[in-house]
Protein backbone atom coordinates (compact mmCIF):
# COMPACT_ATOMS: atom_id res chain seq x y z
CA UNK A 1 3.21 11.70 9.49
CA UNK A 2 3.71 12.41 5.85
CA UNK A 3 2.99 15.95 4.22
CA UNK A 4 2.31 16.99 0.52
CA UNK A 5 2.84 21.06 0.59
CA UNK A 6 2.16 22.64 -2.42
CA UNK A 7 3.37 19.55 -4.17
CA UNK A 8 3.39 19.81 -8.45
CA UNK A 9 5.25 16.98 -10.79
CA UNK A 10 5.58 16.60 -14.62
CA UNK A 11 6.53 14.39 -17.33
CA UNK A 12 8.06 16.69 -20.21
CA UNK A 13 5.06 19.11 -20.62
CA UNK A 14 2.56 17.20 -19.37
CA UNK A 15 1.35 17.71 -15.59
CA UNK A 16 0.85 14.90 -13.50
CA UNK A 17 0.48 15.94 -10.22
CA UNK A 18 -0.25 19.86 -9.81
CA UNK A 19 -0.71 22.04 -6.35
CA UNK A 20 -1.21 18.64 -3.59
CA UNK A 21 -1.89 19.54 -0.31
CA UNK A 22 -2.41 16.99 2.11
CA UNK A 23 -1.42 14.97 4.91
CA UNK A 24 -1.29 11.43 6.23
CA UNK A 25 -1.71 10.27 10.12
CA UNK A 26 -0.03 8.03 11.58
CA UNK A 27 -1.42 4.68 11.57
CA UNK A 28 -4.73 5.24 9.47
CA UNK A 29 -5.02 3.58 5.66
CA UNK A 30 -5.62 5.81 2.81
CA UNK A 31 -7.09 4.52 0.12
CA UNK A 32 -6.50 6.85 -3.10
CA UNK A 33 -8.52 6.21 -6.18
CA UNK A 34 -9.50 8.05 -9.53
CA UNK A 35 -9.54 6.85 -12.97
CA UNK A 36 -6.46 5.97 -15.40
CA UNK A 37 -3.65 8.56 -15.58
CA UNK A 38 -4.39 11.27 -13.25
CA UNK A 39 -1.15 10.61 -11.16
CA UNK A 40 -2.09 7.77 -8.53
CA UNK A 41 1.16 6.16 -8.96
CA UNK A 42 3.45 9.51 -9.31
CA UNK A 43 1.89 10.02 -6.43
CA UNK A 44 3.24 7.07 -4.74
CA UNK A 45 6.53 7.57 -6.13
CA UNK A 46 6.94 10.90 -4.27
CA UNK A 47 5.92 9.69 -1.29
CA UNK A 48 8.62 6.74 -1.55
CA UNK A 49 11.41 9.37 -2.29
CA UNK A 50 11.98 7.60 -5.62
CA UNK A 51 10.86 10.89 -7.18
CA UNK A 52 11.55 14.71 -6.39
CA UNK A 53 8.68 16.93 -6.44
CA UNK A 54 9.46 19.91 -9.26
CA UNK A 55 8.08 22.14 -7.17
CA UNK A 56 6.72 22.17 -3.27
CA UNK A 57 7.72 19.24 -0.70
CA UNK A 58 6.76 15.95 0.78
CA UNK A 59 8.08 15.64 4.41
CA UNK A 60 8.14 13.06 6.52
CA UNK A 61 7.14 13.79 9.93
CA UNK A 62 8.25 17.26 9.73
CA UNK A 63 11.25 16.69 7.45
CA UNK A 64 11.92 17.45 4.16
CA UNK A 65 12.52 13.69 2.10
CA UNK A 66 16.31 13.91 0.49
CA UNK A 67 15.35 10.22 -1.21
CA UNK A 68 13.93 6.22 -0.33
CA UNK A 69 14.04 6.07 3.47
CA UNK A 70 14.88 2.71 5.50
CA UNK A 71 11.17 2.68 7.26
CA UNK A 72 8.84 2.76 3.74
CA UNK A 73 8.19 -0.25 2.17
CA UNK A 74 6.82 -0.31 -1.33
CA UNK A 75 5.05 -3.26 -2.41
CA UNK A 76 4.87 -2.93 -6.29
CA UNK A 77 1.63 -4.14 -8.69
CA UNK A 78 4.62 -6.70 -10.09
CA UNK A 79 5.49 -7.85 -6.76
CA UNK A 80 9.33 -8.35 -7.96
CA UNK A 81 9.99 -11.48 -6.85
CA UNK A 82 13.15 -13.00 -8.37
CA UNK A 83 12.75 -16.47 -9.75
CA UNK A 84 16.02 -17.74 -8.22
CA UNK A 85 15.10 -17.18 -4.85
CA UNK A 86 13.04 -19.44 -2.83
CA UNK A 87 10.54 -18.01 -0.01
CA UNK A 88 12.45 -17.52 2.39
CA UNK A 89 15.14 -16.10 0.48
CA UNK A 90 13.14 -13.55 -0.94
CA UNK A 91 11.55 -12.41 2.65
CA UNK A 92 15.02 -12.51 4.19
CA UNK A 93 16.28 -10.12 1.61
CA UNK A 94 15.62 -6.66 3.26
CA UNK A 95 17.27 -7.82 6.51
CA UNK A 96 20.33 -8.91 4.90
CA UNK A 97 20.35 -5.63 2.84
CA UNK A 98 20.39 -3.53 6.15
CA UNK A 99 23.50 -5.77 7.55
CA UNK A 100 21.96 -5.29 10.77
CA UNK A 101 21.07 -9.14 12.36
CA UNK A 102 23.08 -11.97 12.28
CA UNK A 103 22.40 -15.16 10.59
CA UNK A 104 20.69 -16.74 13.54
CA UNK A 105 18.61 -13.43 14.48
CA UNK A 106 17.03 -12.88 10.24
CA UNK A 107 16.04 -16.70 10.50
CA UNK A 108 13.95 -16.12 14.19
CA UNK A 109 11.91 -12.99 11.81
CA UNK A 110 12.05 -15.15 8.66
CA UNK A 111 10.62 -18.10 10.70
CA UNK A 112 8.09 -15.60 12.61
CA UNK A 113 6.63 -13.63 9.82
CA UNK A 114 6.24 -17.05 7.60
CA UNK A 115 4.06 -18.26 10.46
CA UNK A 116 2.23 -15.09 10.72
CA UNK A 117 1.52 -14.96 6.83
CA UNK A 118 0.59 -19.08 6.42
CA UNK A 119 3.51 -20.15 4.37
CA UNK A 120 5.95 -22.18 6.29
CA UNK A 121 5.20 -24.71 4.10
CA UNK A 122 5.85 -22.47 0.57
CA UNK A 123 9.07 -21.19 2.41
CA UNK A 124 11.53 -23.74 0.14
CA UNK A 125 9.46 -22.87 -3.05
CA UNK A 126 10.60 -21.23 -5.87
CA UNK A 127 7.62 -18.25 -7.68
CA UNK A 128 6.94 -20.60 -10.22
CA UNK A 129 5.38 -23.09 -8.17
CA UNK A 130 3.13 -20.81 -6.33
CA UNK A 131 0.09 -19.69 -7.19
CA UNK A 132 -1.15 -15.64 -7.63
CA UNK A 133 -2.61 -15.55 -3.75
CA UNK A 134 0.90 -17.38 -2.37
CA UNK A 135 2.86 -15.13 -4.27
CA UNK A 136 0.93 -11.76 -3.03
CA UNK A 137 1.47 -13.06 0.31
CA UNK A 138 5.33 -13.65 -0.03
CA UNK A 139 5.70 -10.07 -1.04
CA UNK A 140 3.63 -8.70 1.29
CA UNK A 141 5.65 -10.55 4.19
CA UNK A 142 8.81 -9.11 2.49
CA UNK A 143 7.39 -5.48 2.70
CA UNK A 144 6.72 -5.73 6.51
CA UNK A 145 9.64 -8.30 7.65
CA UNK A 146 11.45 -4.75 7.92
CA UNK A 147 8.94 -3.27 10.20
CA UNK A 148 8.04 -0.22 8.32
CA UNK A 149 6.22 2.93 9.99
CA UNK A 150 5.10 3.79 5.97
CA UNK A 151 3.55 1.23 3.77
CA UNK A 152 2.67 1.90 0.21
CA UNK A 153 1.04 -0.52 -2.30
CA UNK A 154 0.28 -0.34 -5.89
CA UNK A 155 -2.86 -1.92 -6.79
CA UNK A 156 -1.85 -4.77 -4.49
CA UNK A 157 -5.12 -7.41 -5.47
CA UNK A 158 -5.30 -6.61 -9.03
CA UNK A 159 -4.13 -9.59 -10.34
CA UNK A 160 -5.64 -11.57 -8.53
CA UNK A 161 -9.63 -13.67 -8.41
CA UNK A 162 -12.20 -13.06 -6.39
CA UNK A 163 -11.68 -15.52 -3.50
CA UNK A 164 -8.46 -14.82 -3.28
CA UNK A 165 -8.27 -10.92 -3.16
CA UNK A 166 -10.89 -11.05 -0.37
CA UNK A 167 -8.20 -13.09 1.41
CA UNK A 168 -5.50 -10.82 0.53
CA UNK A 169 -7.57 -7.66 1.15
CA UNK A 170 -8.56 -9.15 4.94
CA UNK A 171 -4.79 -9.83 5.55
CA UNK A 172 -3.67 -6.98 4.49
CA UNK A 173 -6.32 -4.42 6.74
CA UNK A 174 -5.43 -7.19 9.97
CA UNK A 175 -1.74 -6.39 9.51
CA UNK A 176 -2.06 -2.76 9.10
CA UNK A 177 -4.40 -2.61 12.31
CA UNK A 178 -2.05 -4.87 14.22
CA UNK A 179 1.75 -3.03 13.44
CA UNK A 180 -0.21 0.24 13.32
CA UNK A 181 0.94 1.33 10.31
CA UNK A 182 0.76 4.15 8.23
CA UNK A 183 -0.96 3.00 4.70
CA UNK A 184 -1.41 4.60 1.10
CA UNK A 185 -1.95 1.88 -1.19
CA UNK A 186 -3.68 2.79 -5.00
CA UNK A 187 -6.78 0.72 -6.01
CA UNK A 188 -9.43 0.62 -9.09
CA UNK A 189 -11.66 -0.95 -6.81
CA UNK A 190 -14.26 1.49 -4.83
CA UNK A 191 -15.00 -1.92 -2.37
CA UNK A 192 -11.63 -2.60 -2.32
CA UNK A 193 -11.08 1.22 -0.88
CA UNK A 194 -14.16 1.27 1.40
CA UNK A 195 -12.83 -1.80 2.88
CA UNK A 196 -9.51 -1.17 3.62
CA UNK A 197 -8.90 2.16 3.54
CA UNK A 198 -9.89 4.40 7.06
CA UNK A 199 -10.14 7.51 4.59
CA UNK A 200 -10.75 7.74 0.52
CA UNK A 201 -9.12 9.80 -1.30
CA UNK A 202 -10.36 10.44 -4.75
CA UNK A 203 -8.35 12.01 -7.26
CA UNK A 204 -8.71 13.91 -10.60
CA UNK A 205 -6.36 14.82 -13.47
CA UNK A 206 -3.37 17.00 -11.09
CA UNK A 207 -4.81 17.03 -7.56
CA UNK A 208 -7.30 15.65 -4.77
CA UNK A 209 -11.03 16.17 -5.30
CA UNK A 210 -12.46 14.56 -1.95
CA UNK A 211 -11.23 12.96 1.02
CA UNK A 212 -13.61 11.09 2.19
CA UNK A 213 -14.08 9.85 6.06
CA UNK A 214 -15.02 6.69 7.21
CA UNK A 215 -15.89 4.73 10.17
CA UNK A 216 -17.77 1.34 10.82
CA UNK A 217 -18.99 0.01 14.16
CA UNK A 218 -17.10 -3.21 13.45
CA UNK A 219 -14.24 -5.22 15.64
CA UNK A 220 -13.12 -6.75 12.33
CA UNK A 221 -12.95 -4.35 9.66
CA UNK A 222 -13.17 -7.21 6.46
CA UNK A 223 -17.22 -7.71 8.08
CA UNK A 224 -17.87 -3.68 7.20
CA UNK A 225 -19.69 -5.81 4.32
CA UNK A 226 -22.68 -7.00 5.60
CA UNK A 227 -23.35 -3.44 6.97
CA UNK A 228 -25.43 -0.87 5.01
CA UNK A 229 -23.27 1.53 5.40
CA UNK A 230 -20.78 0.02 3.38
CA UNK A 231 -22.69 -0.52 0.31
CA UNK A 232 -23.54 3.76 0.77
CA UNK A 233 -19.91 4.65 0.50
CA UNK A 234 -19.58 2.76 -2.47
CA UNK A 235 -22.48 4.41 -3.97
CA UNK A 236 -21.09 7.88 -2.82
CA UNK A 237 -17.91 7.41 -4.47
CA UNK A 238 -18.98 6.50 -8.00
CA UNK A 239 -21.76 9.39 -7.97
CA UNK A 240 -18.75 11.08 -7.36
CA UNK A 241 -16.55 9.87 -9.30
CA UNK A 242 -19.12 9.78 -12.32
CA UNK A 243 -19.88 13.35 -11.84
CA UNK A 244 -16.36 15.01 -11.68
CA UNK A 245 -14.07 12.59 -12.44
């Protein structure tokens, strides 16, 4: 689904991204990981159209991107929720931006997805009076009220405390499973990217080391945990990552 030929980005005189080659499936989660500053969220950037590769091309099945498509949603490590708007204000927003559903139609989705993601009681709240795990979930119901084919997420449980980025982490991998959608979402966290992501991507100063493969015997991909396998993977990607990164 999405391509990186050849693909090389800089800041000033400093390279970023240099010489990525790769490509995305449809419908599988990427999980790309690598220490501080080797171009994680450049690369994100690119593949959201909000920046040009200097040299090479992302495409998008087959196509060249020209800029920010109508099918990617970005779900940024801020979140970006506006204080002034309530819940459902806020997860309306990209279907009144598109001018494409009338009033009656946007408050079915609103009604649907705020079921879907637990908060029809929040939906009359304003961010202040929510707490990090509500507020994770109102953006992430924002980012897929628009039914994207292209998801990409910054960090997305950073912030967040144990309990609650377990939750976040199994409602995010059930909602990518269910729509079927096309994933590449930047994480710190090796468990994090064993657990959610279908393939690992590790990445060093400029371009992709490994891409690891992954698959666990499990109906319900949040109990990969319990199996051995799991804990492996994790152990495979720091040797790695401790010996070339």
């Amino acid at each position: 689904m999405v391509s990186f030929h050849d693909v090389s980005f800089s800041f000033g005189k400093q390279i970023i991204v240099d010489n990525v080659e790769i490509s995305l499936d449809r419908g599988t989660s990427y999980a790309l990981i690598g220490k501080s500053g080797v171009g994680k969220t450049t690369l994100l950037n690119l593949a959201a159209g909000f920046l040009k590769p200097q040299r090479g091309a992302v495409l998008i099945d087959g196509k060249e991107m020209a800029g920010p498509r109508e099918k990617t949603a970005f779900l940024f490590q801020e979140l970006g929720l506006f204080p002034w708007q309530k819940v459902d204000e806020a997860i309306s927003m990209p279907l009144k931006m598109k001018n494409e559903m009338g009033k009656l139609e946007i408050e079915n989705e609103v009604d649907m997805i705020l079921k879907e993601m637990d908060l029809e009681n929040l939906r009359k709240k304003y961010p202040h009076e929510l707490s990090g795990g509500q507020k994770q979930r109102v953006a992430l119901a924002r980012t897929l009220i628009g039914k994207p084919d292209l998801m990409l997420m910054d960090e997305p449980t950073s912030s967040l405390d144990a309990m609650t980025k377990e939750l976040i982490q199994q409602l995010i991998g059930r909602q990518q499973k269910k729509r079927k959608t096309t994933l590449l979402f930047v994480t710190h966290d090796i468990e994090e990217a064993v657990l959610l992501g279908d393939r690992i991507l590790l990445l060093d100063t400029g371009g992709f080391l490994h891409q690891l493969n992954q698959s666990f015997d499990s109906p319900e991909k949040e109990s990969v945990k319990d199996k051995l396998e799991f804990y492996d993977t994790c152990i495979q990607i720091r040797k790695l990552m401790d010996r070339e990164l």
